[in-house]
PDB file of N, CA and C in Angstrom:
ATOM      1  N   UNK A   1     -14.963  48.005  -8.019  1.00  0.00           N
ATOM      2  CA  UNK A   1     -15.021  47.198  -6.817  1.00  0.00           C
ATOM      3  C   UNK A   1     -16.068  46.088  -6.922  1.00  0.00           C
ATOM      4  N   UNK A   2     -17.073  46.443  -7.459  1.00  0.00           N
ATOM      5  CA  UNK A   2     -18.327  45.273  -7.830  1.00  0.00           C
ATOM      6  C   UNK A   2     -17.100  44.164  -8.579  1.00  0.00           C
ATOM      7  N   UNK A   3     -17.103  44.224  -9.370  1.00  0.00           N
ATOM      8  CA  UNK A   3     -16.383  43.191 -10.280  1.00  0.00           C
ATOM      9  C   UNK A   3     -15.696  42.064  -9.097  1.00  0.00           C
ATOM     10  N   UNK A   4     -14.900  42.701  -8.468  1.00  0.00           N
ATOM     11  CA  UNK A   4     -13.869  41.887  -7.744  1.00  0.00           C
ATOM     12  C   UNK A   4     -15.096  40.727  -6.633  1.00  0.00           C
ATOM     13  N   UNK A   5     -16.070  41.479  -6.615  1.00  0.00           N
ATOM     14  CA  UNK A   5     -16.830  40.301  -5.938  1.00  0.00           C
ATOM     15  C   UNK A   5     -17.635  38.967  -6.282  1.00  0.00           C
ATOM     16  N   UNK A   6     -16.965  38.775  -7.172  1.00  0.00           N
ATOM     17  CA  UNK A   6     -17.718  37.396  -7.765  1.00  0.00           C
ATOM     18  C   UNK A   6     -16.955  36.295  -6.525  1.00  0.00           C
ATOM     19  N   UNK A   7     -17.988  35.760  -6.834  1.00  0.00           N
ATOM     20  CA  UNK A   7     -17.789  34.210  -6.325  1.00  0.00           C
ATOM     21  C   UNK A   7     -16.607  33.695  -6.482  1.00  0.00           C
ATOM     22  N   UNK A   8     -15.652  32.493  -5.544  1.00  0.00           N
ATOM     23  CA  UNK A   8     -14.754  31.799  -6.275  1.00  0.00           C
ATOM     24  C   UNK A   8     -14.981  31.461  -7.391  1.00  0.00           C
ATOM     25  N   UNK A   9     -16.586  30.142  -6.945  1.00  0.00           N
ATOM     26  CA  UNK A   9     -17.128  28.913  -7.649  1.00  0.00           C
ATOM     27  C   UNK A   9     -16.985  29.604  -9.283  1.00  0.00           C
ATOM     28  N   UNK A  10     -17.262  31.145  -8.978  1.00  0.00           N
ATOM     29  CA  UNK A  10     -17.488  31.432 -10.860  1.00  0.00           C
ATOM     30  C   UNK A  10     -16.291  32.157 -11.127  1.00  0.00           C
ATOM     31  N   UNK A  11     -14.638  31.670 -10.878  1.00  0.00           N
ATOM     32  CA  UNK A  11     -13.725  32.512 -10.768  1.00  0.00           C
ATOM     33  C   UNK A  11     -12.863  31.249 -11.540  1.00  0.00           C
ATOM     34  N   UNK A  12     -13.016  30.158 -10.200  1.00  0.00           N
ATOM     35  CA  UNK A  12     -11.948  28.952 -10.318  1.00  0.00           C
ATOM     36  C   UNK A  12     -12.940  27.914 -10.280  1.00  0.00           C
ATOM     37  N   UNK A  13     -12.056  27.327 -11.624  1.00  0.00           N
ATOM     38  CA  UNK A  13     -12.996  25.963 -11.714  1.00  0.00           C
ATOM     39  C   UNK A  13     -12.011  24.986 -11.514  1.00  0.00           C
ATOM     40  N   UNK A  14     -12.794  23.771 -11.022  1.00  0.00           N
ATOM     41  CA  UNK A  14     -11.602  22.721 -10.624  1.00  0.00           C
ATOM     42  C   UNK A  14     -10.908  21.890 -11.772  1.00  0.00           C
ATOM     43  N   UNK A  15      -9.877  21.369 -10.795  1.00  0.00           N
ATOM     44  CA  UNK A  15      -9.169  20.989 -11.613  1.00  0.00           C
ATOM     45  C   UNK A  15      -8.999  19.178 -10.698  1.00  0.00           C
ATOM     46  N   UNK A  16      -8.732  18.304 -12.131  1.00  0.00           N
ATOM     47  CA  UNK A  16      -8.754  17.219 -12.269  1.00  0.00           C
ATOM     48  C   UNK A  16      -7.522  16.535 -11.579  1.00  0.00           C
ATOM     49  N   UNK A  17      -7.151  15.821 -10.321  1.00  0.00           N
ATOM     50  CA  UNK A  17      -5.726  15.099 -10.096  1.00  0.00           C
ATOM     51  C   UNK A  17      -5.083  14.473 -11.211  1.00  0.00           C
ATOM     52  N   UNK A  18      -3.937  14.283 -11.506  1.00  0.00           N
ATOM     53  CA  UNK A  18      -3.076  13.899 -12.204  1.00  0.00           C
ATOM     54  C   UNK A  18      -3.519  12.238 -11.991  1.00  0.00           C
ATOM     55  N   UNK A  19      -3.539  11.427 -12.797  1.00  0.00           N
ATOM     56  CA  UNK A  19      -3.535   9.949 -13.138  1.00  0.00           C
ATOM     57  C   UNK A  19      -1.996   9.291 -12.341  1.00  0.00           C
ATOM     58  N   UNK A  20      -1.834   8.803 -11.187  1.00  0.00           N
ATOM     59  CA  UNK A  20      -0.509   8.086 -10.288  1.00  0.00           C
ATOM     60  C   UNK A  20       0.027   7.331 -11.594  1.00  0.00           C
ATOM     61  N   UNK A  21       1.510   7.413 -11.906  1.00  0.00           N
ATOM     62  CA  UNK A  21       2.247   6.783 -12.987  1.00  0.00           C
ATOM     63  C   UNK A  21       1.673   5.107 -12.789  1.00  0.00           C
ATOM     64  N   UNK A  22       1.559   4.697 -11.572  1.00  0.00           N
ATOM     65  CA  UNK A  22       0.879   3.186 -11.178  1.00  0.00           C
ATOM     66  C   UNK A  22      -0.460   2.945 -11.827  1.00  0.00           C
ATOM     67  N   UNK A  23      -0.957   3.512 -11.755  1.00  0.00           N
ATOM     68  CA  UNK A  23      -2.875   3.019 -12.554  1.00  0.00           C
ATOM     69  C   UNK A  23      -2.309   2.864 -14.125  1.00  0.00           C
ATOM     70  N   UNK A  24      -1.591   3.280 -14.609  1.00  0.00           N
ATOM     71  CA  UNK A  24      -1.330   2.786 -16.151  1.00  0.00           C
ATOM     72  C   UNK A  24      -0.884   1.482 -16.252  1.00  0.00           C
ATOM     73  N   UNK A  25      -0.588   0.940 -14.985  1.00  0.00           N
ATOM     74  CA  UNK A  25       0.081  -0.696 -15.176  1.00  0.00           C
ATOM     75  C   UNK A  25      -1.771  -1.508 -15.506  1.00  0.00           C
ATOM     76  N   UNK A  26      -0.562  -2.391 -15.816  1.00  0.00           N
ATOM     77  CA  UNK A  26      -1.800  -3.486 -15.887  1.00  0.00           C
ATOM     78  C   UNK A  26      -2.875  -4.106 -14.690  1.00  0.00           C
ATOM     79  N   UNK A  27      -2.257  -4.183 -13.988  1.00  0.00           N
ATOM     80  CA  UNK A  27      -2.387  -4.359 -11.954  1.00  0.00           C
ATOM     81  C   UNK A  27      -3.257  -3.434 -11.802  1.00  0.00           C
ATOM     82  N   UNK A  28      -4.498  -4.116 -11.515  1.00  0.00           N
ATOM     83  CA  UNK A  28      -5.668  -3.243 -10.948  1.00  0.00           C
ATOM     84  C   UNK A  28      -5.572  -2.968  -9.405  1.00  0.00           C
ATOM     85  N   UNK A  29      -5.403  -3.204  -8.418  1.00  0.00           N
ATOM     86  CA  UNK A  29      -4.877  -3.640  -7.062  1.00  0.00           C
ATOM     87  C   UNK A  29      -3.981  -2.893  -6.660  1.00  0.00           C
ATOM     88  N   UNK A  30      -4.409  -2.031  -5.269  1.00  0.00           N
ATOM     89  CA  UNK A  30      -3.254  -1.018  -5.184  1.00  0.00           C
ATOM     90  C   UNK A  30      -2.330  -2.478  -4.355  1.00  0.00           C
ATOM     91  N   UNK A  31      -0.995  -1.895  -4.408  1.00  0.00           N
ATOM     92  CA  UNK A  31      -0.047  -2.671  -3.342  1.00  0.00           C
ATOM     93  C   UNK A  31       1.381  -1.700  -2.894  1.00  0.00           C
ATOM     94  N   UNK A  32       1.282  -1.727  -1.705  1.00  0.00           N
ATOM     95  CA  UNK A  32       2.886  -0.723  -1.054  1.00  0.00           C
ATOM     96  C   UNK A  32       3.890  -0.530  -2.127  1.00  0.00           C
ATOM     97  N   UNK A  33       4.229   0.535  -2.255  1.00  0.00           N
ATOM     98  CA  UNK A  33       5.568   0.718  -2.888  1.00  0.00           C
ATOM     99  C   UNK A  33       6.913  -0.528  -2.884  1.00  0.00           C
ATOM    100  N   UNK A  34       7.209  -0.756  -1.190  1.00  0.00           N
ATOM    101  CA  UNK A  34       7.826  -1.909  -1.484  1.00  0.00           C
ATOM    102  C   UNK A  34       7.816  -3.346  -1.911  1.00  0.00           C
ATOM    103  N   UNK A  35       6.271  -3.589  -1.842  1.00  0.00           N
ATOM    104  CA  UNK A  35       6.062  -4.813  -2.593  1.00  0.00           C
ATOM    105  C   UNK A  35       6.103  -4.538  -3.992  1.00  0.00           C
ATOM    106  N   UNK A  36       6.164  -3.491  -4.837  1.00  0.00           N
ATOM    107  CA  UNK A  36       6.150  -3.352  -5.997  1.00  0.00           C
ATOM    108  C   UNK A  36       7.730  -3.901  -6.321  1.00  0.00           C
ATOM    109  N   UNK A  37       8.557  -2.949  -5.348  1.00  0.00           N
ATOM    110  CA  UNK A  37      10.277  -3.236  -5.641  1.00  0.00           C
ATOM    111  C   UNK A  37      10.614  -4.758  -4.848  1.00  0.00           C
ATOM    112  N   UNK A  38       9.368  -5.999  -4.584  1.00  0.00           N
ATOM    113  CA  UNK A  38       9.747  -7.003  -4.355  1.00  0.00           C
ATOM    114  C   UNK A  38      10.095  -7.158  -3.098  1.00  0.00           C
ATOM    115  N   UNK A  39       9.703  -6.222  -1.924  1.00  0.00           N
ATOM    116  CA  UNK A  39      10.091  -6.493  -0.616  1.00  0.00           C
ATOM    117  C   UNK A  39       9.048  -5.988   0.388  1.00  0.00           C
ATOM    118  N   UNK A  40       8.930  -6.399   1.629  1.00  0.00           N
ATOM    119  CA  UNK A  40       7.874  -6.387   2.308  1.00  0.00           C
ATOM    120  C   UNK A  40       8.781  -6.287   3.628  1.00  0.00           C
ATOM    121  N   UNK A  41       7.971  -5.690   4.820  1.00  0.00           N
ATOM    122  CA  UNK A  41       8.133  -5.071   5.832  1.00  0.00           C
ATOM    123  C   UNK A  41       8.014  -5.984   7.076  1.00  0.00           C
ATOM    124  N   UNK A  42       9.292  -6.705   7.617  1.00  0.00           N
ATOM    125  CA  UNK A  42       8.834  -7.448   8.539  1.00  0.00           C
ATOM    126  C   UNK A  42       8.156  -7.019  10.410  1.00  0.00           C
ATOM    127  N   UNK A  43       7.014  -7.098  10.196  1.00  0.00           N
ATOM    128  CA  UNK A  43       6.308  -6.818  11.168  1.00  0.00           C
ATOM    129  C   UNK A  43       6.820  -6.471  12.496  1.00  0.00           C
ATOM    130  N   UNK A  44       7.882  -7.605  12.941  1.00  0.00           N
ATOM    131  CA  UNK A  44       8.118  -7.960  14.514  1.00  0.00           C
ATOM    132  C   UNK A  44       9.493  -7.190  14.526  1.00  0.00           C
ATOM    133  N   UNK A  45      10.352  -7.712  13.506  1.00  0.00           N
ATOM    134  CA  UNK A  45      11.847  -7.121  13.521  1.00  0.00           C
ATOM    135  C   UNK A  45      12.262  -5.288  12.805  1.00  0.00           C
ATOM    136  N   UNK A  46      10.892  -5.015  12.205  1.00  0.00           N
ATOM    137  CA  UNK A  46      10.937  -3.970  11.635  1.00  0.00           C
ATOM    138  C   UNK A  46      12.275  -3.859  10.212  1.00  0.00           C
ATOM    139  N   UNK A  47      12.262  -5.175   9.839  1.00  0.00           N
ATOM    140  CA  UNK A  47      13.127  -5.094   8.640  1.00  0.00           C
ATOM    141  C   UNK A  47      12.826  -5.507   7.621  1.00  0.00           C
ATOM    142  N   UNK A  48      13.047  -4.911   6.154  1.00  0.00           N
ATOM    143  CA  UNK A  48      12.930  -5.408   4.854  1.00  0.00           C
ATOM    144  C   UNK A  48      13.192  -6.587   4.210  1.00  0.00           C
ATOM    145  N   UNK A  49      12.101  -7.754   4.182  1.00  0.00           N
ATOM    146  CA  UNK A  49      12.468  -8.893   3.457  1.00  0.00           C
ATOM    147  C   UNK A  49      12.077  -9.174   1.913  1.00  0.00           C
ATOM    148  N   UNK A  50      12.889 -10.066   1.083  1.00  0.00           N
ATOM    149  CA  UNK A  50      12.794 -10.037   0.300  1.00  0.00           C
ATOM    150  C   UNK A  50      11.661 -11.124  -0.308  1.00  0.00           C
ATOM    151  N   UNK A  51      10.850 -10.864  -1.115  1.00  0.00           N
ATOM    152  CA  UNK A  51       9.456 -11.941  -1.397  1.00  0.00           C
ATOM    153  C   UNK A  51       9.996 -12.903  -2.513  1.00  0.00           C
ATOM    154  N   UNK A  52      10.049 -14.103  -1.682  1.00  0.00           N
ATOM    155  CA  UNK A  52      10.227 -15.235  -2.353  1.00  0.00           C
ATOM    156  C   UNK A  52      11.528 -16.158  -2.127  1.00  0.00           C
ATOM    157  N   UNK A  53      12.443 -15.036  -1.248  1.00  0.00           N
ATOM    158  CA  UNK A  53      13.347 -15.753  -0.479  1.00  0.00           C
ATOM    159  C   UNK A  53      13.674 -16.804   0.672  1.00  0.00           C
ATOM    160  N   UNK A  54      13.931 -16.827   1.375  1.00  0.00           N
ATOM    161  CA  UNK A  54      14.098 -17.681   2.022  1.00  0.00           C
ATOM    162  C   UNK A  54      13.264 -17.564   3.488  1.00  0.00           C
ATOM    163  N   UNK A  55      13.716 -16.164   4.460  1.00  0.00           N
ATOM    164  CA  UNK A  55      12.948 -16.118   5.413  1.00  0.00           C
ATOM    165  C   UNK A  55      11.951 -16.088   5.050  1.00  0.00           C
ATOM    166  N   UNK A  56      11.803 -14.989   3.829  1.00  0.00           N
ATOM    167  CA  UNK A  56       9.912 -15.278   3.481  1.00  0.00           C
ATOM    168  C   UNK A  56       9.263 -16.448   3.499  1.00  0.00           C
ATOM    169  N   UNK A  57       9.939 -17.660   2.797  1.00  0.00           N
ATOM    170  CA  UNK A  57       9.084 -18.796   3.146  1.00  0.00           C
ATOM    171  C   UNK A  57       9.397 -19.406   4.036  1.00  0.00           C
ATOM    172  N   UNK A  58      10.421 -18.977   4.744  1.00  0.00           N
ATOM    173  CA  UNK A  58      10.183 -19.501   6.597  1.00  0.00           C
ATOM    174  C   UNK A  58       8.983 -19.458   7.156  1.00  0.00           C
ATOM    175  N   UNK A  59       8.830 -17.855   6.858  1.00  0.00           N
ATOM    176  CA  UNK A  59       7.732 -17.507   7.532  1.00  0.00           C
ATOM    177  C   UNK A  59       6.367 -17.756   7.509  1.00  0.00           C
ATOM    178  N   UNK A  60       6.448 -17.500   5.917  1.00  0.00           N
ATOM    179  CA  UNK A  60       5.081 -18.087   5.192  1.00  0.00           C
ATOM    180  C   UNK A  60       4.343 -19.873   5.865  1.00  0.00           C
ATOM    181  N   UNK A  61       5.391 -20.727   6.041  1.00  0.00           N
ATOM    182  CA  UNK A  61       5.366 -21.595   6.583  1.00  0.00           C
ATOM    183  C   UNK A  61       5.225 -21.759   8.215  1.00  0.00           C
ATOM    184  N   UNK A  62       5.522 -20.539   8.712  1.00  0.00           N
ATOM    185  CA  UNK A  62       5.299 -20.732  10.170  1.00  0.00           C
ATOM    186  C   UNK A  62       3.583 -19.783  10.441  1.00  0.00           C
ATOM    187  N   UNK A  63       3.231 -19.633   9.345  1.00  0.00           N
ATOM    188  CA  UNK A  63       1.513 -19.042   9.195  1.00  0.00           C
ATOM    189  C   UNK A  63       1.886 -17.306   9.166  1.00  0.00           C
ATOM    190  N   UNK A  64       2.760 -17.129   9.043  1.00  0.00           N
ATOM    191  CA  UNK A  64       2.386 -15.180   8.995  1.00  0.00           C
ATOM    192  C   UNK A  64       1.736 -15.087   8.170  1.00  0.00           C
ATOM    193  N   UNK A  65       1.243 -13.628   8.286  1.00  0.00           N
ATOM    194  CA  UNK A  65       0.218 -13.663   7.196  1.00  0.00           C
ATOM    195  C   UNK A  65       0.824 -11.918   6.158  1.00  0.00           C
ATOM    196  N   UNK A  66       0.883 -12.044   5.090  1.00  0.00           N
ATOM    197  CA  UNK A  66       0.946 -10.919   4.076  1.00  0.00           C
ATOM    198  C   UNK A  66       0.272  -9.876   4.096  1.00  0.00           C
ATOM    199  N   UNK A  67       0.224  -8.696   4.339  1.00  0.00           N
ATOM    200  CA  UNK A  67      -0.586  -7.943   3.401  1.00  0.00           C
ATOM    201  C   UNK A  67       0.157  -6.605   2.799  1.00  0.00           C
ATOM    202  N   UNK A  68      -0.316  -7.013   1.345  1.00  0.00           N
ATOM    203  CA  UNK A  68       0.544  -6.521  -0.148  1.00  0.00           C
ATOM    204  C   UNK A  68       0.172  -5.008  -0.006  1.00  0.00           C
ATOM    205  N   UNK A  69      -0.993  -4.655   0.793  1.00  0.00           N
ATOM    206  CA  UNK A  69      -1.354  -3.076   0.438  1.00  0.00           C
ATOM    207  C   UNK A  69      -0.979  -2.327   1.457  1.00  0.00           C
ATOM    208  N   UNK A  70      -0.709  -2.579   2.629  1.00  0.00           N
ATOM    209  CA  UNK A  70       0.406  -2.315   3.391  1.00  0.00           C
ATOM    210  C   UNK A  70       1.603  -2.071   3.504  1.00  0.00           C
ATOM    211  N   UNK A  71       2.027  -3.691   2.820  1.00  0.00           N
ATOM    212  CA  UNK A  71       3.540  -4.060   2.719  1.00  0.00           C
ATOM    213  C   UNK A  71       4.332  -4.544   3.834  1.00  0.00           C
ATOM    214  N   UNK A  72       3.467  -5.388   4.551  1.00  0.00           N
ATOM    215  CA  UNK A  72       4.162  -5.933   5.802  1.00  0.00           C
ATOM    216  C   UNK A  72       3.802  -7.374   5.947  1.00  0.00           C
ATOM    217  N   UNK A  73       4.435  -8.013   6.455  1.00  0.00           N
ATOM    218  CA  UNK A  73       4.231  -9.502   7.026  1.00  0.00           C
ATOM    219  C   UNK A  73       4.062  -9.711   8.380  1.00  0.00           C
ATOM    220  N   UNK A  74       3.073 -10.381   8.721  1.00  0.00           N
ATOM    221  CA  UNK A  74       2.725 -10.355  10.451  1.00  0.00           C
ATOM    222  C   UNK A  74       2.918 -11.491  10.754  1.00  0.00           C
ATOM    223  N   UNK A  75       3.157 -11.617  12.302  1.00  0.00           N
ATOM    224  CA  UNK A  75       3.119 -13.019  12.562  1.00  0.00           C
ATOM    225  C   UNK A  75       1.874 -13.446  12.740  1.00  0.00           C
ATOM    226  N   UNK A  76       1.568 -14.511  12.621  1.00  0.00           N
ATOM    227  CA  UNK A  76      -0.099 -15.344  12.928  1.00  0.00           C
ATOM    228  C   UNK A  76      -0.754 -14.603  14.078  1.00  0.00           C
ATOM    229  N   UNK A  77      -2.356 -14.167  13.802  1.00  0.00           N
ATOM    230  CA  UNK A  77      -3.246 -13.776  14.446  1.00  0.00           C
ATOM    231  C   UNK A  77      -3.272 -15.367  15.856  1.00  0.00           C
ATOM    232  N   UNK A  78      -3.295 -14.249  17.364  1.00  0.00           N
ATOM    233  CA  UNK A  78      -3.544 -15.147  17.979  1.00  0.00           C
ATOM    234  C   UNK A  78      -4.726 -15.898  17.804  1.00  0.00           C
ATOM    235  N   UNK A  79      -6.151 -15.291  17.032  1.00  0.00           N
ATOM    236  CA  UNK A  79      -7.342 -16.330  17.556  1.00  0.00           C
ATOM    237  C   UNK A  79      -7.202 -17.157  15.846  1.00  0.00           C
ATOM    238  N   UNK A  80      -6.515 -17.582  15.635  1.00  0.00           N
ATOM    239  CA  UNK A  80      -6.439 -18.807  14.698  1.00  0.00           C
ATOM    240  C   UNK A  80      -5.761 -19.861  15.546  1.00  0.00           C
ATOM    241  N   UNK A  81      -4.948 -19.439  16.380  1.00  0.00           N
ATOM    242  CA  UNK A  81      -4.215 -20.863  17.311  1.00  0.00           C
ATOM    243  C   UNK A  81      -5.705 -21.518  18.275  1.00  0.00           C
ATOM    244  N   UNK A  82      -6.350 -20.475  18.781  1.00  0.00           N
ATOM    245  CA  UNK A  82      -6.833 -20.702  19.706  1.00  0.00           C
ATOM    246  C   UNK A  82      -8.316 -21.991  19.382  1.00  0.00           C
ATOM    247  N   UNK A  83      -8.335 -21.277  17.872  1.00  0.00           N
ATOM    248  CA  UNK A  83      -9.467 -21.911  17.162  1.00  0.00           C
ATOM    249  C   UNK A  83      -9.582 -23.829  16.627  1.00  0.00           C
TER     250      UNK A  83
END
């Protein structure tokens, strides 16, 4: 019965997470899954656009703003109009 009372800490030693198949890329920078497969999350309509197409640079042009680690496109922050 003594025996069985050791400690975890001196039972189980830890163990190391697996390396994400993504950190082996070259791309230091995490970014959403769907910007990886080239598409991003439209903010307002809740639908998948494609980066580099057409609404995208609608939009891009009407000031939304990106963000890649997310994976969504927003429309323009109100206090930049205001500014």
């Amino acid at each position: 019965p003594e025996k069985r009372n050791k400690r975890l800490s001196e039972v189980m030693t830890p163990i190391k997470p697996k390396a994400s198949p993504s950190s082996s890329s070259s791309d230091t920078s995490q970014v959403a899954h769907c910007v990886s497969q080239g598409l991003l999350l439209n903010e307002e309509t809740s639908r998948l656009i494609k980066i580099g197409k057409g609404t995208y640079h609608k939009l891009i042009k009407e000031g939304w703003e990106v963000d890649k680690k997310a994976g969504v496109i927003s429309p323009p922050s109100k206090k930049k109009k205001s500014a």
